[in-house]
Protein backbone atom coordinates (compact mmCIF):
# COMPACT_ATOMS: atom_id res chain seq x y z
CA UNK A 1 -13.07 11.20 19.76
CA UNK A 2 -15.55 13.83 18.22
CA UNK A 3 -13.94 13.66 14.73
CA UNK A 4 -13.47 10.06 14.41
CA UNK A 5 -15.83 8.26 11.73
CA UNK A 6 -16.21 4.23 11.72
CA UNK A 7 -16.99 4.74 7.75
CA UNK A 8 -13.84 6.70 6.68
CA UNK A 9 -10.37 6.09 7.47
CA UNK A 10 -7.20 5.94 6.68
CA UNK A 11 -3.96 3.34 7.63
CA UNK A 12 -0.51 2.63 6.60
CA UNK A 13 1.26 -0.54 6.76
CA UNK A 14 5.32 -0.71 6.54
CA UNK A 15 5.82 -3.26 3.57
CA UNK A 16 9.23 -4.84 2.48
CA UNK A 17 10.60 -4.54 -0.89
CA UNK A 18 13.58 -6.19 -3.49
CA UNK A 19 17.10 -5.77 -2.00
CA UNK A 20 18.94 -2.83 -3.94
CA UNK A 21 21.80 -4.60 -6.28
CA UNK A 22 23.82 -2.00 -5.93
CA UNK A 23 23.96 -1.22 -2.44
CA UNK A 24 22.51 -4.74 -1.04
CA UNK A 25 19.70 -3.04 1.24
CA UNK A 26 16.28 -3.43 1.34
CA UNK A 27 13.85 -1.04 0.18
CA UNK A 28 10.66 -0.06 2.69
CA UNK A 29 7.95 1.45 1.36
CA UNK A 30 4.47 3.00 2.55
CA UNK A 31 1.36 1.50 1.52
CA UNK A 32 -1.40 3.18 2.66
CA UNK A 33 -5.11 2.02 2.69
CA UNK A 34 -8.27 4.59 2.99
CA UNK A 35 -11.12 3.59 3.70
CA UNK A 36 -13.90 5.60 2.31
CA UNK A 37 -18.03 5.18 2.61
CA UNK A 38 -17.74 1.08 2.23
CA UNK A 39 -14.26 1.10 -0.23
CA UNK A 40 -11.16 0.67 0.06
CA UNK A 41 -8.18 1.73 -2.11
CA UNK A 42 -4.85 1.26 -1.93
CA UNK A 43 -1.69 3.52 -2.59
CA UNK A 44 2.30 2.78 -2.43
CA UNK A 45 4.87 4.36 -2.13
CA UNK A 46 7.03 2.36 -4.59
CA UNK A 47 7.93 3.78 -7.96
CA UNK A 48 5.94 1.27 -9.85
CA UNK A 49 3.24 3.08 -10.44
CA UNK A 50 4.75 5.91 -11.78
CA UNK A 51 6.75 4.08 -14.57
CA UNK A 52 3.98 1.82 -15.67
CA UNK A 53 0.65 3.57 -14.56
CA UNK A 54 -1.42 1.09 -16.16
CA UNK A 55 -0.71 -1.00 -13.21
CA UNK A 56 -3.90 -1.60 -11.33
CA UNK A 57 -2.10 -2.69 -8.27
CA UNK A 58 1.89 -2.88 -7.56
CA UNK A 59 3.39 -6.28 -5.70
CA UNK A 60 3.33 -4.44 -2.12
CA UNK A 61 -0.38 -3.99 -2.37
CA UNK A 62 -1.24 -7.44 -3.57
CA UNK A 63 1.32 -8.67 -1.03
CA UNK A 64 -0.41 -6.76 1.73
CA UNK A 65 -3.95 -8.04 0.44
CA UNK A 66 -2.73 -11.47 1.06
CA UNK A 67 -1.62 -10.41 4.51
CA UNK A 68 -4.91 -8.88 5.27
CA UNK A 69 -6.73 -11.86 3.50
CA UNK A 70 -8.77 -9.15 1.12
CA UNK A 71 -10.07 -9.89 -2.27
């Protein structure tokens, strides 16, 4: 336990996407929230962000907020 640091870390969550029209299965993606000096940020694994980078925050993350009751 000499490396761990109560003011930075790092966790991922397993969070469910839309179901895949043409296959019918569910996408899971990897959003992963660091913790750094007092902040957090978020980061998926979802396309989203990619195609429309102006996108402060794709529907996993906000979905997980809710979960985690986070502003």
């Amino acid at each position: 336990m000499d490396n761990w640091d109560v003011n930075n870390w790092t966790h991922k969550y397993g969070e469910m996407g839309s179901r895949d029209k043409k296959t019918g299965k569910l996408n899971n993606y990897i959003v992963t929230q660091t913790h750094k000096n007092g902040v957090n940020t978020f980061k998926c694994s979802c396309p989203a962000t990619t195609y429309r980078p102006w996108l402060e925050a794709c529907k996993h993350i906000k979905r997980l907020k809710e979960k985690l009751m986070l502003p």
